[in-house]
C-alpha atoms as a PDB file:
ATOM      1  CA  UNK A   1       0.000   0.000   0.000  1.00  0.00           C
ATOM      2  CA  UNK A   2       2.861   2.320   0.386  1.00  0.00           C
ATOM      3  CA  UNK A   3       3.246   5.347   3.109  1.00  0.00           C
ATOM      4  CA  UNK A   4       0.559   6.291   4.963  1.00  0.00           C
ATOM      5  CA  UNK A   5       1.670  10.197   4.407  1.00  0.00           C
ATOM      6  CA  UNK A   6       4.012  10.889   1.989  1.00  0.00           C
ATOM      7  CA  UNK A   7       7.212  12.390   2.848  1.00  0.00           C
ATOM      8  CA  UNK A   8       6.956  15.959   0.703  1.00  0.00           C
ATOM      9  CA  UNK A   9       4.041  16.576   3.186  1.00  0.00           C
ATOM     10  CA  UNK A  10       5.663  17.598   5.777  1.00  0.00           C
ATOM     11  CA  UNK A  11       4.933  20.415   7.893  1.00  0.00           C
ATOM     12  CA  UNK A  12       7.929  22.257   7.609  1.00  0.00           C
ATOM     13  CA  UNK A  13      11.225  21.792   5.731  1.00  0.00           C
ATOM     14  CA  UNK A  14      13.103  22.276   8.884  1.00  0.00           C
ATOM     15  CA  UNK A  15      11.637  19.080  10.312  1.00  0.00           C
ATOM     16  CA  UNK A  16      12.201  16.915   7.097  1.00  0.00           C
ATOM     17  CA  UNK A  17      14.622  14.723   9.029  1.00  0.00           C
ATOM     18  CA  UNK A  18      12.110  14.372  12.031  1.00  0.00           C
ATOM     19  CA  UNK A  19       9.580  13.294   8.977  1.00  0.00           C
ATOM     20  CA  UNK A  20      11.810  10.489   7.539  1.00  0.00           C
ATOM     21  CA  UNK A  21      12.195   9.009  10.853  1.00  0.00           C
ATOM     22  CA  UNK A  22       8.559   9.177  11.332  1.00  0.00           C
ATOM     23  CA  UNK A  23       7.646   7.536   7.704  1.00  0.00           C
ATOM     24  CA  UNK A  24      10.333   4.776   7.811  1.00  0.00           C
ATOM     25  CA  UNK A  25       8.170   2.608   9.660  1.00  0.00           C
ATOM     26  CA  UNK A  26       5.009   3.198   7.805  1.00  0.00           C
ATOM     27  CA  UNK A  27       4.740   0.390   5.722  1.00  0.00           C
ATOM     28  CA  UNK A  28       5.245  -2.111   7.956  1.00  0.00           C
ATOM     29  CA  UNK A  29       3.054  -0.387  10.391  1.00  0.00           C
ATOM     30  CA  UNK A  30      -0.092   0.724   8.351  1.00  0.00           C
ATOM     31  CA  UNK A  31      -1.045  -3.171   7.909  1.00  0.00           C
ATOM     32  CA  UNK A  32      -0.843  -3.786  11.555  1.00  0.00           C
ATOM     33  CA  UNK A  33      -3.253  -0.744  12.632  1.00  0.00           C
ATOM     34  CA  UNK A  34      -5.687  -1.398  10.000  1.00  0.00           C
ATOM     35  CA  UNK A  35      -5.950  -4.868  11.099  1.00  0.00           C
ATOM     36  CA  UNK A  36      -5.971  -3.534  14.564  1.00  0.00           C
ATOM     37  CA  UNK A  37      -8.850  -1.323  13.603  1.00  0.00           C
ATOM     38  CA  UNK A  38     -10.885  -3.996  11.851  1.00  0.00           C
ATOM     39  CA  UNK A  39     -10.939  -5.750  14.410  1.00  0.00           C
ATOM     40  CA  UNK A  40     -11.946  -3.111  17.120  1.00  0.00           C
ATOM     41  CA  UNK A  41     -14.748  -1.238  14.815  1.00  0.00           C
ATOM     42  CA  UNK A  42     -16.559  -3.701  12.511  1.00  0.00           C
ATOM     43  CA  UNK A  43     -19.082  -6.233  15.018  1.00  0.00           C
ATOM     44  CA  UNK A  44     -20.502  -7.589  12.051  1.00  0.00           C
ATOM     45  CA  UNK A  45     -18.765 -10.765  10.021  1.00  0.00           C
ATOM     46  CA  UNK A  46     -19.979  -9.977   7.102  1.00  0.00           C
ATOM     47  CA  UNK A  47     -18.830  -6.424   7.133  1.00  0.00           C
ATOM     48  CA  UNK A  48     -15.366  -7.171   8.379  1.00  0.00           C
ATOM     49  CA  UNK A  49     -14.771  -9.425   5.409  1.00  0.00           C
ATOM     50  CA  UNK A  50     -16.404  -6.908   2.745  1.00  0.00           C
ATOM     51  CA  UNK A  51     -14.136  -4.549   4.877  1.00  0.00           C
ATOM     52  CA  UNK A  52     -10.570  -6.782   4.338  1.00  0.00           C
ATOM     53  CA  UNK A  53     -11.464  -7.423   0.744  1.00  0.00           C
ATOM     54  CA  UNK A  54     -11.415  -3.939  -0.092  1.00  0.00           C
ATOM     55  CA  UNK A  55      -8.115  -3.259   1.817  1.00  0.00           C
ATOM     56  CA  UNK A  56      -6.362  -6.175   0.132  1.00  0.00           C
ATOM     57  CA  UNK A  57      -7.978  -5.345  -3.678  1.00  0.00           C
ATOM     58  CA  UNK A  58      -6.756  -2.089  -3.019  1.00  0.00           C
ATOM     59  CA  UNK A  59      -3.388  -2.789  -1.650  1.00  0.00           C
ATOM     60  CA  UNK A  60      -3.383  -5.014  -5.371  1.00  0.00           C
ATOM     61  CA  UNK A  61      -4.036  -1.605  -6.729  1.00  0.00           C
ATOM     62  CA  UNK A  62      -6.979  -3.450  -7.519  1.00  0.00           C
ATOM     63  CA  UNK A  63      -9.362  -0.019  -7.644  1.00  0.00           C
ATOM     64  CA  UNK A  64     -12.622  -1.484  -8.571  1.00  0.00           C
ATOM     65  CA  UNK A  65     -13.063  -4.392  -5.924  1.00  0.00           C
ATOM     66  CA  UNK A  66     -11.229  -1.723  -3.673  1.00  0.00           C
ATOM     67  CA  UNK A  67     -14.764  -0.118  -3.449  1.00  0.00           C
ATOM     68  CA  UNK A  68     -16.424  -2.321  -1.476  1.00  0.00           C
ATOM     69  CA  UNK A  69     -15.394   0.438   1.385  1.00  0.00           C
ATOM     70  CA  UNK A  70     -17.587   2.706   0.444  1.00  0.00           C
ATOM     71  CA  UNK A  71     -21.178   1.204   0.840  1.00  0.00           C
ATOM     72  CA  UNK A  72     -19.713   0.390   4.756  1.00  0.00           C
ATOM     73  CA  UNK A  73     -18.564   4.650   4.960  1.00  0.00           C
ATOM     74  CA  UNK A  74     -21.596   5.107   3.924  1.00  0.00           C
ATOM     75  CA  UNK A  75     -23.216   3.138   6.274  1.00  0.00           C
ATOM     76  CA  UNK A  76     -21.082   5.223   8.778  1.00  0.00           C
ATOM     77  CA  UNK A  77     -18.130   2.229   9.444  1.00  0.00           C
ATOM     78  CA  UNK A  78     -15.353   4.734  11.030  1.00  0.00           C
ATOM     79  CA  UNK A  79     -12.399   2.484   9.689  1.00  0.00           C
ATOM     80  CA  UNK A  80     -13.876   2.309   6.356  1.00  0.00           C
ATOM     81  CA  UNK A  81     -14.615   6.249   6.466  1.00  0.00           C
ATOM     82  CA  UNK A  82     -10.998   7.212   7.221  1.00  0.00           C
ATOM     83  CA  UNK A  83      -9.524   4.302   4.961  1.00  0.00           C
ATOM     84  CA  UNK A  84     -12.246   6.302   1.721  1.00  0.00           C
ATOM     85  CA  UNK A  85     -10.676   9.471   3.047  1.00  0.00           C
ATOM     86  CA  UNK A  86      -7.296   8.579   2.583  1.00  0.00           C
ATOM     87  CA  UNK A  87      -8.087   7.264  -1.147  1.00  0.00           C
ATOM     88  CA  UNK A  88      -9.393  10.870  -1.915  1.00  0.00           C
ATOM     89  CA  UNK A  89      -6.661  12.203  -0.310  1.00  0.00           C
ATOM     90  CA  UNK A  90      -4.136  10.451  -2.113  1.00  0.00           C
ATOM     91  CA  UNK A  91      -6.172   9.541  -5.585  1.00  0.00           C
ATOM     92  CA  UNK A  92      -5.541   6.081  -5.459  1.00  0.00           C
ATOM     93  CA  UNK A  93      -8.830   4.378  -6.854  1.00  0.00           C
ATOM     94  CA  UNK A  94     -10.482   7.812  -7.035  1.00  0.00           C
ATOM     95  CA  UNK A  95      -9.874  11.294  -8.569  1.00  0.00           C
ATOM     96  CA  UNK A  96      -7.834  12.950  -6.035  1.00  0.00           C
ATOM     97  CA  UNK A  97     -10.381  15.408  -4.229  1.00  0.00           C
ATOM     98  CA  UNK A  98      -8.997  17.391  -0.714  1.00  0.00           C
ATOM     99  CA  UNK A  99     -12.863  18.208   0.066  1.00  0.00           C
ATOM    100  CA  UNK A 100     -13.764  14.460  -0.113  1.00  0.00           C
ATOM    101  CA  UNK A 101     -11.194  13.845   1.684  1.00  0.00           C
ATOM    102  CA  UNK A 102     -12.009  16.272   4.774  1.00  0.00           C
ATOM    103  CA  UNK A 103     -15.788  15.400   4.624  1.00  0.00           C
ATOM    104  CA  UNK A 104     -15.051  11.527   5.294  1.00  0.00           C
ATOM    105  CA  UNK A 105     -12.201  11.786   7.580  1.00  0.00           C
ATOM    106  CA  UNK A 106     -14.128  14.536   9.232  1.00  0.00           C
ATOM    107  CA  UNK A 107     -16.946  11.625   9.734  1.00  0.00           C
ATOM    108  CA  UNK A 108     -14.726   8.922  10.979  1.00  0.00           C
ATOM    109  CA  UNK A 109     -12.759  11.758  13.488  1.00  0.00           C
ATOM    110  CA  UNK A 110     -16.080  12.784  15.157  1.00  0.00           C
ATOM    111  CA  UNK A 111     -16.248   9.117  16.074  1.00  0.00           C
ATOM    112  CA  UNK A 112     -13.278   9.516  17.585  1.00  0.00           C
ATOM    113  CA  UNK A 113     -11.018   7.310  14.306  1.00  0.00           C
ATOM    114  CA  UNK A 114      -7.753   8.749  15.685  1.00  0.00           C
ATOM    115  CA  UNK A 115      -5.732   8.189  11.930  1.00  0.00           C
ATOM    116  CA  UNK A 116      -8.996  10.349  10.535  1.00  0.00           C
ATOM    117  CA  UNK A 117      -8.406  13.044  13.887  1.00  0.00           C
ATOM    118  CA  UNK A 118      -4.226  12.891  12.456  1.00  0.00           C
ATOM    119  CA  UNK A 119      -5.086  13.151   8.698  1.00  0.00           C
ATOM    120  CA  UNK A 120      -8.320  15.916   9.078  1.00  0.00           C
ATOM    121  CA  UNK A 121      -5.328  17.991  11.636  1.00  0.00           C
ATOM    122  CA  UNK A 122      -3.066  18.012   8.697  1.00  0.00           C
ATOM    123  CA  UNK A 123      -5.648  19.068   6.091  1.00  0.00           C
ATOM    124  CA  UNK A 124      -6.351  21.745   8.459  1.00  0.00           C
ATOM    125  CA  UNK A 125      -3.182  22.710   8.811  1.00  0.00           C
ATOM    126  CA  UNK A 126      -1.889  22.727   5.004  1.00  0.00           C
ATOM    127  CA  UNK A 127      -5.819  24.376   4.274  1.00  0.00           C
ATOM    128  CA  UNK A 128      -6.667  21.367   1.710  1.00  0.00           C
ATOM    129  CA  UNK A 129     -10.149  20.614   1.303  1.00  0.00           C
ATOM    130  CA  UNK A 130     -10.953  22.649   4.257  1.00  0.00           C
ATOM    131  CA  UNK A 131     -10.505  26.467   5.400  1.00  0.00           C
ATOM    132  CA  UNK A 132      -6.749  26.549   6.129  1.00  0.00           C
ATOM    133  CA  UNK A 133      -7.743  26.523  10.491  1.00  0.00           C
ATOM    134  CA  UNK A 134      -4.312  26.108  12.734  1.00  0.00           C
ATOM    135  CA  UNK A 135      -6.543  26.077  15.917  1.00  0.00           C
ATOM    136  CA  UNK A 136      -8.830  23.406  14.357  1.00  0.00           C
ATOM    137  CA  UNK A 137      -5.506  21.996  13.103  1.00  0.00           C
ATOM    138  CA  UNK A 138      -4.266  21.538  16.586  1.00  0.00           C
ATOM    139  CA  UNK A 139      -7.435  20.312  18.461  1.00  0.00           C
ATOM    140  CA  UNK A 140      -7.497  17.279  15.923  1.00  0.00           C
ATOM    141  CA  UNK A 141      -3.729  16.881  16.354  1.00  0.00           C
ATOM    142  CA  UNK A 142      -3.930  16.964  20.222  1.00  0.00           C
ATOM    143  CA  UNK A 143      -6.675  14.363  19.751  1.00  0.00           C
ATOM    144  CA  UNK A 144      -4.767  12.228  17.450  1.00  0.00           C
ATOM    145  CA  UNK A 145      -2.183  12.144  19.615  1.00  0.00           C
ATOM    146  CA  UNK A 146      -3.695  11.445  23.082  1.00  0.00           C
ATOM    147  CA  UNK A 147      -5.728   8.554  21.145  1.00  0.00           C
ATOM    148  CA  UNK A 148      -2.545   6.935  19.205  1.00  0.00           C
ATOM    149  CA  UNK A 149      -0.730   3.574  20.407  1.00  0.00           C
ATOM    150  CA  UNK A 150       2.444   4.586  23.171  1.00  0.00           C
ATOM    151  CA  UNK A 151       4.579   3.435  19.642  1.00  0.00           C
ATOM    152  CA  UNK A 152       2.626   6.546  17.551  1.00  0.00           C
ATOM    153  CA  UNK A 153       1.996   9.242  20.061  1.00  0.00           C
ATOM    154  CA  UNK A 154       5.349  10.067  19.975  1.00  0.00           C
ATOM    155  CA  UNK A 155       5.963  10.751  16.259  1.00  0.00           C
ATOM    156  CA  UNK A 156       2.009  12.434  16.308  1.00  0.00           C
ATOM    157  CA  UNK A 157       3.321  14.925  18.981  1.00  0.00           C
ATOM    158  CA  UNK A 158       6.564  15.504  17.118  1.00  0.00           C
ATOM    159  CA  UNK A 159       4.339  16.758  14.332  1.00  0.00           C
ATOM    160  CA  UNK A 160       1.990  18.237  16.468  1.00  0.00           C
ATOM    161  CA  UNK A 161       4.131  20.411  18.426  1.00  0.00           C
ATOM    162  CA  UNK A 162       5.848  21.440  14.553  1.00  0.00           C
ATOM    163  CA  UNK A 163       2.024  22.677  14.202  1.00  0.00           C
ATOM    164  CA  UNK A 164       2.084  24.396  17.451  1.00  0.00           C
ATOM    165  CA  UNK A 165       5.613  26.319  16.764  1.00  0.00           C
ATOM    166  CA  UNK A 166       3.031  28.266  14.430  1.00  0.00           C
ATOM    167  CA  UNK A 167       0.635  29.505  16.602  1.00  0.00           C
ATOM    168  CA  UNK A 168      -0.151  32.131  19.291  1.00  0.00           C
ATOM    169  CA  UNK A 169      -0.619  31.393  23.009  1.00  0.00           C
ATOM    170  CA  UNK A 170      -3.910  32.303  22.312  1.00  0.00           C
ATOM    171  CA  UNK A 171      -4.453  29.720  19.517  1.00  0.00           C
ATOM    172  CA  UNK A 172      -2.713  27.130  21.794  1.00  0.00           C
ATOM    173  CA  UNK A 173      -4.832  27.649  24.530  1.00  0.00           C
ATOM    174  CA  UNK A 174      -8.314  27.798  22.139  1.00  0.00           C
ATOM    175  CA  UNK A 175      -7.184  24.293  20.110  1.00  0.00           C
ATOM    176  CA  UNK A 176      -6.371  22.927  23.801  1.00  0.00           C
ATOM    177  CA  UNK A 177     -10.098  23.872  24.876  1.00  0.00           C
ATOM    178  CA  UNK A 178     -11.789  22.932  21.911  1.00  0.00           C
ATOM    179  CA  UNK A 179     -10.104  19.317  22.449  1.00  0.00           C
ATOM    180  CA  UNK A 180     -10.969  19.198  26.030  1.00  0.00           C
ATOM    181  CA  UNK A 181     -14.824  20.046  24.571  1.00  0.00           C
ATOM    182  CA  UNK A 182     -14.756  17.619  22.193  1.00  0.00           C
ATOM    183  CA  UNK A 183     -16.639  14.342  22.673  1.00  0.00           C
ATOM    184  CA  UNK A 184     -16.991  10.992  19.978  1.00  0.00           C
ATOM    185  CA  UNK A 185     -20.386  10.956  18.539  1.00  0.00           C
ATOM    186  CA  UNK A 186     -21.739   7.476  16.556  1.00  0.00           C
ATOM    187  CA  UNK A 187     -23.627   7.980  13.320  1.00  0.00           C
ATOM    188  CA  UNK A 188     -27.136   7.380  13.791  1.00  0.00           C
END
């Protein structure tokens, strides 16, 4: 499947070294956490097979089978939301669409999907598909990082303190509230 993020987005320049550290592990790794997330969010059989069918046709580059995520985003499936976020994101199966990309890893973040929370931060924070928003930026990044695995949260602060070096105290302490605010909700 390849890298998670890729390494020309980066925050900064000044951190690319910080960034290859962080995205050497990522293909090894991204396997493992969806998986890990399969397993946690998808109850139903069924569901979790449709679900690992369209993770391995698309890791084939296998676009049309890779599809079978969509009906389970759309039936509100957090895992399946982020995974159809990161195929707009990147263009892999789709046209490449920033706004797509937002609106479903927006859905799977407000259920508290903490690779949608990371991914929606950074969208924020570069101002693709979305209003470019560095407090939004950091209350998804602080709640990307307090939900990540001890092996993630620290390469998720690394980045979200590079976010941080860019704002106000002000701005610090409004993304810190609105993350303290903010509570998962379930699709109905």
């Amino acid at each position: 499947m390849g890298n998670f993020r890729d390494r020309d987005r980066c925050i900064k320049p000044d951190i690319s070294r910080q960034c290859r550290r962080l995205y050497r592990g990522a293909p090894r790794t991204i396997p493992l956490l969806l998986g890990g997330i399969l397993l946690l969010s998808t109850a139903n059989p069924a569901a979790a097979q449709s679900f690992r069918q369209g993770v391995a046709a698309f890791d084939r580059q296998s676009y049309v089978p890779a599809s079978r995520v969509i009906p389970l985003a759309e039936r509100g499936d957090p895992a399946a939301q982020s995974y159809l976020g990161f195929m707009f994101e990147t263009g892999r199966g789709v046209p490449q669409n920033y706004t797509e990309a937002a609106l479903w890893y927006r859905r799977a973040a407000e259920q508290g999907d903490g690779r949608a929370q990371y991914s929606l931060g950074l969208l924020y924070d570069r101002g693709q598909g979305v209003p470019r928003d560095i407090v939004e930026a950091g209350k998804w990044l602080n709640l990307a990082t307090a939900s990540a695995s001890p092996r993630a949260r620290d390469a998720r602060a690394r980045i979200r303190d590079a976010v941080t070096t860019k704002m106000t105290r002000g701005e610090i302490a409004r993304s810190r509230y609105r993350a303290l605010e903010w509570a998962p909700s379930r699709e109905q």
